[in-house]
N, C-alpha and C. Protein backbone atom coordinates (compact mmCIF):
# COMPACT_ATOMS: atom_id res chain seq x y z
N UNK A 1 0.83 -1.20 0.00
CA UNK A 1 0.00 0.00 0.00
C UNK A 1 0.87 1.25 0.00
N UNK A 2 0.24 2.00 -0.52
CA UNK A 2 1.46 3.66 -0.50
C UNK A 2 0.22 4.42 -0.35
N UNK A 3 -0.49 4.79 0.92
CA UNK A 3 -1.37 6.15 0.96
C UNK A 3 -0.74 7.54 0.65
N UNK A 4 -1.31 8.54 0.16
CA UNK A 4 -1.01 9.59 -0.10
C UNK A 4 -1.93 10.65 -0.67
N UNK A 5 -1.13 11.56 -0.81
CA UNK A 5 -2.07 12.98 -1.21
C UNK A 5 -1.76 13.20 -2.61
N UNK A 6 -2.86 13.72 -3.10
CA UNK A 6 -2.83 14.34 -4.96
C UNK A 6 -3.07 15.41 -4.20
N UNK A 7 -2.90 16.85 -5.06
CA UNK A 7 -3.66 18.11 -4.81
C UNK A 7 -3.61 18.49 -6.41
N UNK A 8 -4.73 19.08 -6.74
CA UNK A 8 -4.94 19.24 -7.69
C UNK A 8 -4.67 21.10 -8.11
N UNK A 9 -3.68 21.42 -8.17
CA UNK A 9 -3.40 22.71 -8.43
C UNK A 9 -4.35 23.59 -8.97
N UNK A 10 -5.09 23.07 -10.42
CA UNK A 10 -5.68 23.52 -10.96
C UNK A 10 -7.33 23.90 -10.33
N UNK A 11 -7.47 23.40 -8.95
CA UNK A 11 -8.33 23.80 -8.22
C UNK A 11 -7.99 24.62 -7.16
N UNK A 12 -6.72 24.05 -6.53
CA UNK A 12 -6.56 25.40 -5.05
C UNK A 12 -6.43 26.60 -5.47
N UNK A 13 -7.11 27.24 -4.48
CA UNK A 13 -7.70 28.75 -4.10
C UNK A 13 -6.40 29.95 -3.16
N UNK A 14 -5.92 28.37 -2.62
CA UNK A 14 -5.10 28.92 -1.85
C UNK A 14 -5.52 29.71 -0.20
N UNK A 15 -6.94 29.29 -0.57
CA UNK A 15 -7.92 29.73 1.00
C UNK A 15 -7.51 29.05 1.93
N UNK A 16 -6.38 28.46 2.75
CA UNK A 16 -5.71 28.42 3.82
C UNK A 16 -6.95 27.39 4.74
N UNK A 17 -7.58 26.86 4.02
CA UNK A 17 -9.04 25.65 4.74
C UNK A 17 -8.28 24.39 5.30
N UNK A 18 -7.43 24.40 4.26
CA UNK A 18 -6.37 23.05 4.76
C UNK A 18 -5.58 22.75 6.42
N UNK A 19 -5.22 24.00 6.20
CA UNK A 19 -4.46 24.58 7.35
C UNK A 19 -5.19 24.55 8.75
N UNK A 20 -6.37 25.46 8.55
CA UNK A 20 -7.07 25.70 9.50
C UNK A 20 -7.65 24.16 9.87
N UNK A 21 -7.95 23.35 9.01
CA UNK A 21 -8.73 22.01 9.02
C UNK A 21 -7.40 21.19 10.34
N UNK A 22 -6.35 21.18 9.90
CA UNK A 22 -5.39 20.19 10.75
C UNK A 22 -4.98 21.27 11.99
N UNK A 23 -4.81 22.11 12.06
CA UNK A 23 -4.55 22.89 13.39
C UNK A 23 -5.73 22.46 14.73
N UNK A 24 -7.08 22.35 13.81
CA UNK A 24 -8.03 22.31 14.48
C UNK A 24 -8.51 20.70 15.03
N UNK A 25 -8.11 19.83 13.66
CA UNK A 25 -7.98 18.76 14.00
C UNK A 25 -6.80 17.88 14.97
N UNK A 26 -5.73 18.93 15.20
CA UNK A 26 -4.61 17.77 15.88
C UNK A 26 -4.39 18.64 16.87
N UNK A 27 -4.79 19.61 17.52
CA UNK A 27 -5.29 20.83 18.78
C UNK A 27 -3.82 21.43 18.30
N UNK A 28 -3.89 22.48 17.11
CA UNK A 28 -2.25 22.88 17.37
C UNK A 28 -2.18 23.90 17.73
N UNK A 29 -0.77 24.18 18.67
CA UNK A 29 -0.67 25.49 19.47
C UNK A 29 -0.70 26.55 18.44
N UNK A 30 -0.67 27.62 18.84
CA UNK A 30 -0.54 29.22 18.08
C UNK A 30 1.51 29.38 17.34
N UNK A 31 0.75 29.40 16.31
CA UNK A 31 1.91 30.24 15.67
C UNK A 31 2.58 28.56 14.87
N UNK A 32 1.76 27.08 15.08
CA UNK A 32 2.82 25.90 15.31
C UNK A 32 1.75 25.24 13.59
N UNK A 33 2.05 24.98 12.86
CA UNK A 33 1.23 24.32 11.77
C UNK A 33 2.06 23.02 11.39
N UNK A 34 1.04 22.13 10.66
CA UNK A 34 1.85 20.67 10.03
C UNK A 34 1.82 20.87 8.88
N UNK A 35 0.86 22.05 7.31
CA UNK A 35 1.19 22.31 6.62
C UNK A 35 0.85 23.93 6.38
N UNK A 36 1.11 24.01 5.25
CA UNK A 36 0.82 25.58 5.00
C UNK A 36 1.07 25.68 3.62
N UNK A 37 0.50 26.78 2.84
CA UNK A 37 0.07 27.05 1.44
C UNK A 37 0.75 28.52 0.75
N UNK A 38 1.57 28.03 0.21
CA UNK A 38 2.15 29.35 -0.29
C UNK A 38 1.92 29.76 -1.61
N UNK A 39 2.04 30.86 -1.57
CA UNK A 39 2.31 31.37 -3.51
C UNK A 39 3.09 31.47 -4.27
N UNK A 40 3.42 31.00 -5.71
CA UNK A 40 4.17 30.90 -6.50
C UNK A 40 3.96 31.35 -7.30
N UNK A 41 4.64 32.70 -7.62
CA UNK A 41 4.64 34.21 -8.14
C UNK A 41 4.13 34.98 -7.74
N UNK A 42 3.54 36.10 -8.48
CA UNK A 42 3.64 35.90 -9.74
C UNK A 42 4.29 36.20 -10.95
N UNK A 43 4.47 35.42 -11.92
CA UNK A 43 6.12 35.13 -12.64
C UNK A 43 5.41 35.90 -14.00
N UNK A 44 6.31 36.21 -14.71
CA UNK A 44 6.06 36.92 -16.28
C UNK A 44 6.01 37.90 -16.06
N UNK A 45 5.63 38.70 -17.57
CA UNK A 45 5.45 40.06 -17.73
C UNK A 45 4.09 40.44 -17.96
N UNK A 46 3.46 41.31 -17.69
CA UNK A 46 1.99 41.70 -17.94
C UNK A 46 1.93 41.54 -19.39
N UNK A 47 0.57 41.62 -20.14
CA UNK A 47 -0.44 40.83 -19.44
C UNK A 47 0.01 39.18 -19.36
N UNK A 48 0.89 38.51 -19.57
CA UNK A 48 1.14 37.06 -19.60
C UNK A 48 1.68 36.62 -18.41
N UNK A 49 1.05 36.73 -16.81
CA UNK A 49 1.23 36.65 -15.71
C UNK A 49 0.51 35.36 -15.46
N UNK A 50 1.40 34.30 -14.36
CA UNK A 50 1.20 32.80 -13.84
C UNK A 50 1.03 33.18 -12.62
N UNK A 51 0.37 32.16 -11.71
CA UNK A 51 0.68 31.93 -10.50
C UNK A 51 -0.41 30.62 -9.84
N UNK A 52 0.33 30.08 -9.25
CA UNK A 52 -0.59 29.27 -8.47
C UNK A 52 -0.06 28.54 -6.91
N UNK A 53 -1.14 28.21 -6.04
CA UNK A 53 -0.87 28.22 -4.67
C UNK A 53 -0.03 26.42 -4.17
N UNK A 54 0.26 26.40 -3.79
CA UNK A 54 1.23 25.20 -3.57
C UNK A 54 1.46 24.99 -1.59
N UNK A 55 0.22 23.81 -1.53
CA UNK A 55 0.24 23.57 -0.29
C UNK A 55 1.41 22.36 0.15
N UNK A 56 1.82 22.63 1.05
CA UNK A 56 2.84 22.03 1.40
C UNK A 56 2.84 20.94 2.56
N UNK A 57 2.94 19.80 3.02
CA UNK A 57 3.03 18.92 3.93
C UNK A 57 3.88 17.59 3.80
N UNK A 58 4.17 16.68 4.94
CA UNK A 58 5.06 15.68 4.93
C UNK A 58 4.74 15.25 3.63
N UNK A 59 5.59 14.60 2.81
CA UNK A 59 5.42 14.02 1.26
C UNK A 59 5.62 12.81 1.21
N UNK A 60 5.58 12.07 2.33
CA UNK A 60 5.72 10.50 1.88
C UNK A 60 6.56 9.92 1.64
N UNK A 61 7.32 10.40 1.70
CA UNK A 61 9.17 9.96 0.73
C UNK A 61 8.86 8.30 1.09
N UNK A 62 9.32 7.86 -0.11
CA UNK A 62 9.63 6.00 -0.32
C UNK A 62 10.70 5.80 0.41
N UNK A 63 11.58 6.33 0.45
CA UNK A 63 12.96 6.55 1.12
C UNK A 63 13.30 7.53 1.86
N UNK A 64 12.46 7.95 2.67
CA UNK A 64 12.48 9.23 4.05
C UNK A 64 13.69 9.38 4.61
N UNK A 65 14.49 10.55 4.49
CA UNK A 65 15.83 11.15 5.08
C UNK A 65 15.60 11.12 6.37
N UNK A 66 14.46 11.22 6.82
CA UNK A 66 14.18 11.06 7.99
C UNK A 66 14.15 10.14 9.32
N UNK A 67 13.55 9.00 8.77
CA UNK A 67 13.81 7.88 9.21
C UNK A 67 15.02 7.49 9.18
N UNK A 68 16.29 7.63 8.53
CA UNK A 68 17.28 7.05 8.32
C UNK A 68 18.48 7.21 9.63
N UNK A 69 17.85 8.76 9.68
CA UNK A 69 18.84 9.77 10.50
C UNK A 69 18.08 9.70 11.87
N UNK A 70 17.35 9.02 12.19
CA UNK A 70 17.11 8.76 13.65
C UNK A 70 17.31 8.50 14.71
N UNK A 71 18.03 8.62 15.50
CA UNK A 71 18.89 7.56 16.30
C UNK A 71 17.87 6.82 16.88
N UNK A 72 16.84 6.93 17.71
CA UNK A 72 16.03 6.12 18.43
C UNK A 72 14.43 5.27 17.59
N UNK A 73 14.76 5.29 16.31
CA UNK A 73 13.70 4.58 15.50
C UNK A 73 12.04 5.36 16.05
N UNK A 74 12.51 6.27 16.39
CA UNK A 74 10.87 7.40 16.44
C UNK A 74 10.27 7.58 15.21
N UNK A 75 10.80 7.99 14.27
CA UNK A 75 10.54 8.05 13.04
C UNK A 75 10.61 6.43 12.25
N UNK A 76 9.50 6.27 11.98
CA UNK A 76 9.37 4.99 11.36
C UNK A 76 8.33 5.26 10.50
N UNK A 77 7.96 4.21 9.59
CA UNK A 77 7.06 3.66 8.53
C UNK A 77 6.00 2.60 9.09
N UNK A 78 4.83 3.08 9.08
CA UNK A 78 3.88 2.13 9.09
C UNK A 78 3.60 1.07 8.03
N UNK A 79 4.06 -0.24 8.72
CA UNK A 79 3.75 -1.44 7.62
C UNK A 79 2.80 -1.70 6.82
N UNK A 80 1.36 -1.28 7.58
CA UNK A 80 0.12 -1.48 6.79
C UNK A 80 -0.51 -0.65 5.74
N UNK A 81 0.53 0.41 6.25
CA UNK A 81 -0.02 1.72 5.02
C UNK A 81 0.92 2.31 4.79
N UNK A 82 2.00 2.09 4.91
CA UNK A 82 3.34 3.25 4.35
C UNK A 82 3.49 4.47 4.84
N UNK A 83 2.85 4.77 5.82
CA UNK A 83 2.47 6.09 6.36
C UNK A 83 3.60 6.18 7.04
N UNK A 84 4.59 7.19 6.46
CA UNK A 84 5.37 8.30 7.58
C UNK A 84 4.79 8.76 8.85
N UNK A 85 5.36 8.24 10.06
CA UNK A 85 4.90 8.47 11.73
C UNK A 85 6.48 8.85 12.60
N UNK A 86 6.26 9.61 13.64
CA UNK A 86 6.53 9.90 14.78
C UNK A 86 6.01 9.42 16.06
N UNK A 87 6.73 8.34 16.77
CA UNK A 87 6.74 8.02 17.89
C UNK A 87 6.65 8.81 18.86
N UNK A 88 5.81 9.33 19.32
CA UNK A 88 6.32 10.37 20.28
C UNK A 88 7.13 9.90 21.81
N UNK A 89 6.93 8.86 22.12
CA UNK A 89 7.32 8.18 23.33
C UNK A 89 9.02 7.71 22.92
N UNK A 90 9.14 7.71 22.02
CA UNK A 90 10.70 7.23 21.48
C UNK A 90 11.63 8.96 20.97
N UNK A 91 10.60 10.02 20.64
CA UNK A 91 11.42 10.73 19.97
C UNK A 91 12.17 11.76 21.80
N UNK A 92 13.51 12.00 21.42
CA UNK A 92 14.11 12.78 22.23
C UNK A 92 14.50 13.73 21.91
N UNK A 93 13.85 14.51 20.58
CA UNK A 93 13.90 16.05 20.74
C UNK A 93 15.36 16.38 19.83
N UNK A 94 16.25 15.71 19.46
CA UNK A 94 17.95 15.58 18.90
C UNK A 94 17.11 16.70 17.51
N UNK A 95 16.13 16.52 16.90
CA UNK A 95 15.98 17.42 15.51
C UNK A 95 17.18 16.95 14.64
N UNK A 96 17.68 15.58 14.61
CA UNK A 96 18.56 14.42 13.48
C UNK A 96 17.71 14.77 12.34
N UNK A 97 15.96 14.31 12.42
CA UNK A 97 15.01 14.19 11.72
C UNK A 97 14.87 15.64 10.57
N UNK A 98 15.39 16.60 11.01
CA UNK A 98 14.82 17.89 10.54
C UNK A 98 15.77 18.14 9.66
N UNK A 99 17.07 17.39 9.79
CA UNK A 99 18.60 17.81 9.10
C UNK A 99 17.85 16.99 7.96
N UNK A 100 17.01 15.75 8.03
CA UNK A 100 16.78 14.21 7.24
C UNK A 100 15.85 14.62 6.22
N UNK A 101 15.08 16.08 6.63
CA UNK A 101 14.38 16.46 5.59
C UNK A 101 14.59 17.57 4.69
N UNK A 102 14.45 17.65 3.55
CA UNK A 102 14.76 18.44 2.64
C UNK A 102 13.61 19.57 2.38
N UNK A 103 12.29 19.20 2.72
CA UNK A 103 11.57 20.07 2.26
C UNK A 103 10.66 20.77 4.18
N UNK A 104 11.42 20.93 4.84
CA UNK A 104 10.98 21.50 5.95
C UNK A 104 9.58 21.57 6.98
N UNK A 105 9.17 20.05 6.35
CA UNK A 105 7.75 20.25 7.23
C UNK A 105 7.41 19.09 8.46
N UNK A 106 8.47 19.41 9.03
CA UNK A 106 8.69 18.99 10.57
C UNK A 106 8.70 19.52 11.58
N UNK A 107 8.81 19.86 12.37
CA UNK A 107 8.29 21.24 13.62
C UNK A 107 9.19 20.73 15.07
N UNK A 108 9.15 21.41 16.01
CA UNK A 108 9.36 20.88 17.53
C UNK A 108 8.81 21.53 18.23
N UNK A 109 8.01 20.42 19.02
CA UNK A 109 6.84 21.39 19.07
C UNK A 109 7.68 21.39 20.75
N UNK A 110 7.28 22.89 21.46
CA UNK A 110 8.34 23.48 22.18
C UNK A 110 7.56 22.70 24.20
N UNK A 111 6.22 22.34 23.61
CA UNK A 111 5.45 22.08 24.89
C UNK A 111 5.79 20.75 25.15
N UNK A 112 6.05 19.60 24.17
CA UNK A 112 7.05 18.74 24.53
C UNK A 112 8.02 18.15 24.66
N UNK A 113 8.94 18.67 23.93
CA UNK A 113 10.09 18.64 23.32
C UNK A 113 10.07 17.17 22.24
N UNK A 114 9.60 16.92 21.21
CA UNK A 114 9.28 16.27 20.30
C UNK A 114 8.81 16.42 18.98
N UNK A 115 9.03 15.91 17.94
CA UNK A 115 9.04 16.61 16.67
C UNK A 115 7.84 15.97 16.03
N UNK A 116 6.85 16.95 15.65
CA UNK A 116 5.84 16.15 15.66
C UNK A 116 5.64 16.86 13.64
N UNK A 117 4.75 16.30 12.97
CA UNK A 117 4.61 16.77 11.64
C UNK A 117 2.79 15.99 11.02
N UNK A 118 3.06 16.01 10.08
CA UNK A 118 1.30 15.78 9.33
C UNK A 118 2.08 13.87 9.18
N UNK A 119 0.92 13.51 9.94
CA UNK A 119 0.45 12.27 9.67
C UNK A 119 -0.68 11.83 9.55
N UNK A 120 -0.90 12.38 7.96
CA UNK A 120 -2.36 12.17 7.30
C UNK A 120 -3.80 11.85 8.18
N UNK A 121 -3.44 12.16 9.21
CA UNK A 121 -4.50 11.87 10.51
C UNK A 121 -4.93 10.46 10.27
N UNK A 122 -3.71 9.79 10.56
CA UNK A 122 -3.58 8.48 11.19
C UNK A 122 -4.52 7.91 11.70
N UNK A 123 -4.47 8.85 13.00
CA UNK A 123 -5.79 8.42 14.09
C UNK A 123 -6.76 8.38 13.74
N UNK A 124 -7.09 8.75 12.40
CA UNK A 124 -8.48 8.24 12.23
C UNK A 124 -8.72 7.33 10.86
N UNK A 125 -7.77 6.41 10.96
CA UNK A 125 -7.98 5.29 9.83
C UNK A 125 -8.97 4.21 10.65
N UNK A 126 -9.06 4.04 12.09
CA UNK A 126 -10.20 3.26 12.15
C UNK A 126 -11.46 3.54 11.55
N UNK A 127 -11.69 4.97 11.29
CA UNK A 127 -13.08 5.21 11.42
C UNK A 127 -13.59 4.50 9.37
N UNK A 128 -14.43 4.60 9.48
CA UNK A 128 -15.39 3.75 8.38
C UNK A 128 -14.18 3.88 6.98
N UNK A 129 -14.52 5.50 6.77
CA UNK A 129 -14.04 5.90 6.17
C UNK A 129 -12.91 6.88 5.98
N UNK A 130 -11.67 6.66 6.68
CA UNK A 130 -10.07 7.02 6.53
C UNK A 130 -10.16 8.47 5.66
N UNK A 131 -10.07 9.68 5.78
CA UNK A 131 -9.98 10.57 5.26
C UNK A 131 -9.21 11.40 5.91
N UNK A 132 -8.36 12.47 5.73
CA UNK A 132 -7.54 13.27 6.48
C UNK A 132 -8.49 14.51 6.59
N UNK A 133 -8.31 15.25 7.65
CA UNK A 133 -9.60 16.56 8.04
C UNK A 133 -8.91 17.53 6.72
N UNK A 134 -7.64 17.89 6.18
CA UNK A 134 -7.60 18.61 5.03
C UNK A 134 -8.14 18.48 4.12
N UNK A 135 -8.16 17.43 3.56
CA UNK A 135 -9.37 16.53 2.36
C UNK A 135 -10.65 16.59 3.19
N UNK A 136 -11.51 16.49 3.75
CA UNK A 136 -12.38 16.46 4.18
C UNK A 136 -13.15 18.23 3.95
N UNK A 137 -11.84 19.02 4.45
CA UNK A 137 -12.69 20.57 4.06
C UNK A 137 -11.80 21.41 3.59
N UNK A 138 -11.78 20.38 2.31
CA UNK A 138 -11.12 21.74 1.35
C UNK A 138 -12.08 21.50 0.56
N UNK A 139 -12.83 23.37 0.09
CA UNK A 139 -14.16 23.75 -0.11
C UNK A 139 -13.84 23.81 -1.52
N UNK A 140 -12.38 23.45 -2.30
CA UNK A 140 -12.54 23.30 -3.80
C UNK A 140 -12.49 22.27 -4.12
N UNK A 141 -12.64 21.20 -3.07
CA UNK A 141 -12.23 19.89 -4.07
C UNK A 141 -10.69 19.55 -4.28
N UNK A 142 -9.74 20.42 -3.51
CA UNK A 142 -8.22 19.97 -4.68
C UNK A 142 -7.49 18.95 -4.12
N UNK A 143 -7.82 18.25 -2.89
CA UNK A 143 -7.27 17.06 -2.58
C UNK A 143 -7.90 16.13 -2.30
N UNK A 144 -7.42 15.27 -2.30
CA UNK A 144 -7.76 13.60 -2.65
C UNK A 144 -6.47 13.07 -1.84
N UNK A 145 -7.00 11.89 -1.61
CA UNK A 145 -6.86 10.92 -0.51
C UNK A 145 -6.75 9.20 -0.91
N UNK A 146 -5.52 8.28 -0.82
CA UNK A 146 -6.12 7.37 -0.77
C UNK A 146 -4.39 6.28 -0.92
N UNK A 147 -4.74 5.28 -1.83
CA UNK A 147 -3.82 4.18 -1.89
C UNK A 147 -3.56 3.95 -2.82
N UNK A 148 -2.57 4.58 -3.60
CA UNK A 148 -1.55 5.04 -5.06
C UNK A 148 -0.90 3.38 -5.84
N UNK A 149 -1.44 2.70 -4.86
CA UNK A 149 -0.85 1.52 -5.38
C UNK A 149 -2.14 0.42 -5.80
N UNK A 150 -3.55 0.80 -5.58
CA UNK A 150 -4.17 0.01 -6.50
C UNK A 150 -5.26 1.27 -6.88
N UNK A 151 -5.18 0.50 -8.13
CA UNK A 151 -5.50 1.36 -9.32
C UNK A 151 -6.89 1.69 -9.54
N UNK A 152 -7.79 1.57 -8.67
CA UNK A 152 -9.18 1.56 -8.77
C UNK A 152 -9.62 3.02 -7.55
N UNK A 153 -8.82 3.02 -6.90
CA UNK A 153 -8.83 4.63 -6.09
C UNK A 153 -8.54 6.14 -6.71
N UNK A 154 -9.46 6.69 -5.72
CA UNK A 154 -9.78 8.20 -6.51
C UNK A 154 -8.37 8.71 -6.68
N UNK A 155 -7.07 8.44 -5.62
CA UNK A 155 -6.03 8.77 -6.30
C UNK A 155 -5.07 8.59 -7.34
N UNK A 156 -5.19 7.33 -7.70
CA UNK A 156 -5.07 6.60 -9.00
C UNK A 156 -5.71 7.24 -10.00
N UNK A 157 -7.22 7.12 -9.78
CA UNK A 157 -7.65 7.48 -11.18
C UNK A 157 -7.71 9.13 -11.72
N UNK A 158 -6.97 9.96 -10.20
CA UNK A 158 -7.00 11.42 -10.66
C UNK A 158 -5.19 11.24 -11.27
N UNK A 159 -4.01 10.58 -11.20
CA UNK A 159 -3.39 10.76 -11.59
C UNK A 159 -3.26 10.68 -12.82
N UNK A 160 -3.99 8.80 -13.19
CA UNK A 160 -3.82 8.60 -14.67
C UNK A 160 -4.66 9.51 -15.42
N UNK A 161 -5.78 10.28 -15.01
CA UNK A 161 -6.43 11.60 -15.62
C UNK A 161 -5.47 12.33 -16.18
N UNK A 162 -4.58 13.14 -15.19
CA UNK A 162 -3.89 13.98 -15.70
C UNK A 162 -3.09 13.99 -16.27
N UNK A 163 -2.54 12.99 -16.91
CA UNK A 163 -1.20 12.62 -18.14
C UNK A 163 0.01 13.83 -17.16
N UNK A 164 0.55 13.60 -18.27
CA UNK A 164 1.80 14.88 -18.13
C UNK A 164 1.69 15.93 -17.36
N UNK A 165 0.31 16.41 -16.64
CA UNK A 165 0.05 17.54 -15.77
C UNK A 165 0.50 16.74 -14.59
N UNK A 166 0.96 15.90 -14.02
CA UNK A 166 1.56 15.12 -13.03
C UNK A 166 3.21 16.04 -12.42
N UNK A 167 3.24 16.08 -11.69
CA UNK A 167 4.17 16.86 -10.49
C UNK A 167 4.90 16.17 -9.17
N UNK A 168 5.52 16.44 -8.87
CA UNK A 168 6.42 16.17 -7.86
C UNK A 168 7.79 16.96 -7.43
N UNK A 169 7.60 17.42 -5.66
CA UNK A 169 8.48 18.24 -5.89
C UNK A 169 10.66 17.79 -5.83
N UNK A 170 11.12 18.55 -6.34
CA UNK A 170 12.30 18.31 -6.27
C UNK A 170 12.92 17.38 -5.62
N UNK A 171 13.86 16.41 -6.14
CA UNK A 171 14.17 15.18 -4.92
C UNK A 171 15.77 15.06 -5.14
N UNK A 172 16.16 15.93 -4.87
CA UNK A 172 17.64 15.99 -4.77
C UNK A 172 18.69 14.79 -4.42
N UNK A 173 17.81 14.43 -3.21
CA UNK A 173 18.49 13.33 -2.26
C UNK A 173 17.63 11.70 -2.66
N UNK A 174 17.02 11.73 -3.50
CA UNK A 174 16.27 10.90 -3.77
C UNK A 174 15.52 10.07 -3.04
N UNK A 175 14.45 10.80 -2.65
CA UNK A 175 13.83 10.69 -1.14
C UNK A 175 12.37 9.74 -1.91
N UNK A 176 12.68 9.96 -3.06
CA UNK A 176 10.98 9.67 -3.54
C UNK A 176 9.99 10.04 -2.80
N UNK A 177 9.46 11.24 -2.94
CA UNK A 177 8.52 11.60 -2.47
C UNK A 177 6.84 11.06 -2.77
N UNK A 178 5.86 10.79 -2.48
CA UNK A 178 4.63 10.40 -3.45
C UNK A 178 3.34 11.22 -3.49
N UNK A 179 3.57 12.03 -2.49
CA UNK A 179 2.54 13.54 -2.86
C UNK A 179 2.62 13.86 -4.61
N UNK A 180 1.65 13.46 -4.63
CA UNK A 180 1.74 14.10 -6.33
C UNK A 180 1.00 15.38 -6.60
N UNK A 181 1.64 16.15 -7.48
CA UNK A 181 0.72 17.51 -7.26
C UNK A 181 0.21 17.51 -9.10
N UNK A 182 -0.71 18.35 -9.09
CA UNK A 182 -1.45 18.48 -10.57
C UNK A 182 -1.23 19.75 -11.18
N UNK A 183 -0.95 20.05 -11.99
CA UNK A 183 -1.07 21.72 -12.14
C UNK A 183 -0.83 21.51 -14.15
N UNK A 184 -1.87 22.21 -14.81
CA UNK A 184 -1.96 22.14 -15.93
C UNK A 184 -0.94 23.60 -16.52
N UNK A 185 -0.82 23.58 -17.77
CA UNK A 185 -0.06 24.65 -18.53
C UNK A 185 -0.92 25.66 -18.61
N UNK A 186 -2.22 25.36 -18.91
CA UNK A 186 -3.34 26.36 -18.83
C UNK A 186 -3.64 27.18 -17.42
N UNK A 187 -3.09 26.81 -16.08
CA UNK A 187 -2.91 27.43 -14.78
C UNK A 187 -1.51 28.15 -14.85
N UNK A 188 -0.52 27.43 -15.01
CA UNK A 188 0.50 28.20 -14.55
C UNK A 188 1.50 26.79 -15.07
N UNK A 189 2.95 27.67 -15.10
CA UNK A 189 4.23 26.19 -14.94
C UNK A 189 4.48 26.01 -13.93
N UNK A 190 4.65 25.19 -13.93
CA UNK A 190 5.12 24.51 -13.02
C UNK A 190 6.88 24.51 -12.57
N UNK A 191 7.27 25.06 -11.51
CA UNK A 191 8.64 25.51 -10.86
C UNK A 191 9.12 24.28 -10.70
N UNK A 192 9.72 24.16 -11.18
CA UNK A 192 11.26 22.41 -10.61
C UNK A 192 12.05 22.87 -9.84
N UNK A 193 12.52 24.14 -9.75
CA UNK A 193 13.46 24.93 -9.48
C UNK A 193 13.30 25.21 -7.99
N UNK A 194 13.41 24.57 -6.61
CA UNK A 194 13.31 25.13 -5.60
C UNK A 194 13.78 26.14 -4.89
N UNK A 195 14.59 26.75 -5.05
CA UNK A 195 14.86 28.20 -5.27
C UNK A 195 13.81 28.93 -5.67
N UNK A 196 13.19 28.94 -6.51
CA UNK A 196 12.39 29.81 -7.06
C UNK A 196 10.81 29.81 -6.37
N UNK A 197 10.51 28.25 -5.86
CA UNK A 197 9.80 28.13 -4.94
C UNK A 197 9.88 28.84 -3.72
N UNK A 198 10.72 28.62 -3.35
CA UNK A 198 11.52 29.44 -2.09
C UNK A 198 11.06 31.04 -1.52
N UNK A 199 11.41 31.54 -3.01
CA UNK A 199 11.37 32.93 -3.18
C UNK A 199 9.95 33.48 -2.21
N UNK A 200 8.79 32.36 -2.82
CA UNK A 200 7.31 33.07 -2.64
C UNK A 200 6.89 32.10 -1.18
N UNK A 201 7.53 31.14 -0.40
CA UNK A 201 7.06 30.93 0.45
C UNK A 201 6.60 31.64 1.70
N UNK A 202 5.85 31.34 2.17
CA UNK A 202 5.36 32.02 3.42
C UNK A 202 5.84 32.12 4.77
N UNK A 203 6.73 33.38 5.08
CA UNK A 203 7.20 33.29 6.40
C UNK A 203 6.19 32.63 7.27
């Protein structure tokens, strides 16, 4: 199984629903988030101006920098679903994990000394139906939810939809990430260039 997130570019608004959805869902302190949504641009010259919003959270890596660089196996992989997790009872606060990631969406959170990040709200894969509270209320539709490895799920069938509008961000370290993102030519290009991403992120 490989659960994971699509976001469909060509729908986010960039209305920050995501955000507010997991702060509210995992009680997070003030000022402390597991993802967040930035802007990218806007690039060109008038009138031939791009831009589109690019939400950001743990990405799944097949090969997590994270896990590797652990000393106390806090950071592990769930067998049954591939899901990137944090132990909290094992993690001791070292931030090994934070050097392990490349794209910065790990936190410490300061009330326990433990590094806590988006785990697709785990805690609620018992319930009927497994959905993460970001997918659940994002009011455009742009994410989707599910198990990338059989082919009959809404995330499957939104990838093979999108041919070549298929995305992924930069993997330097070859982390394989499996967040796949969507973003058509008719929205905007799409940045490879993390640097340039960089530029428009959100303090």
């Amino acid at each position: 199984m490989k659960y994971c997130l699509v976001v469909d570019l060509d729908r986010c608004s960039g209305c920050d629903s995501c955000v507010a959805a997991c702060k509210h869902e995992n009680t997070l302190n003030l000022g402390v988030y597991r993802n967040h949504v930035s802007a990218v641009g806007p690039m060109g010259t008038f009138p031939d101006i791009e831009m589109y919003w690019l939400p950001m959270q743990c990405q799944q890596c097949e090969n997590p920098g994270c896990i590797e660089v652990c000393p106390t196996g806090a950071s592990y992989r769930d067998e049954g679903t591939g899901v990137v997790l944090v132990n909290q009872d094992d993690c001791i606060g070292c931030e090994s994990c934070l050097t392990g990631c490349p794209y910065g969406v790990r936190y410490m959170n300061p009330a326990t000394n433990t590094i806590e990040k988006c785990t697709l709200c785990f805690h609620r894969k018992n319930d009927e139906t497994w959905e993460p509270a970001c997918v659940h209320n994002c009011c455009a539709g742009a994410r989707i939810f599910g198990d990338l490895d059989d082919p009959d799920s809404a995330v499957s069938k939104a990838v093979a939809a999108a041919g070549e509008n298929v995305h992924a961000l930069q993997d330097p370290a070859s982390l394989s990430p499996t967040t796949v993102y969507i973003l058509s030519e008719k929205i905007a290009t799409w940045q490879d260039d993390p640097e340039e991403v960089k530029r428009y992120e959100k303090k």
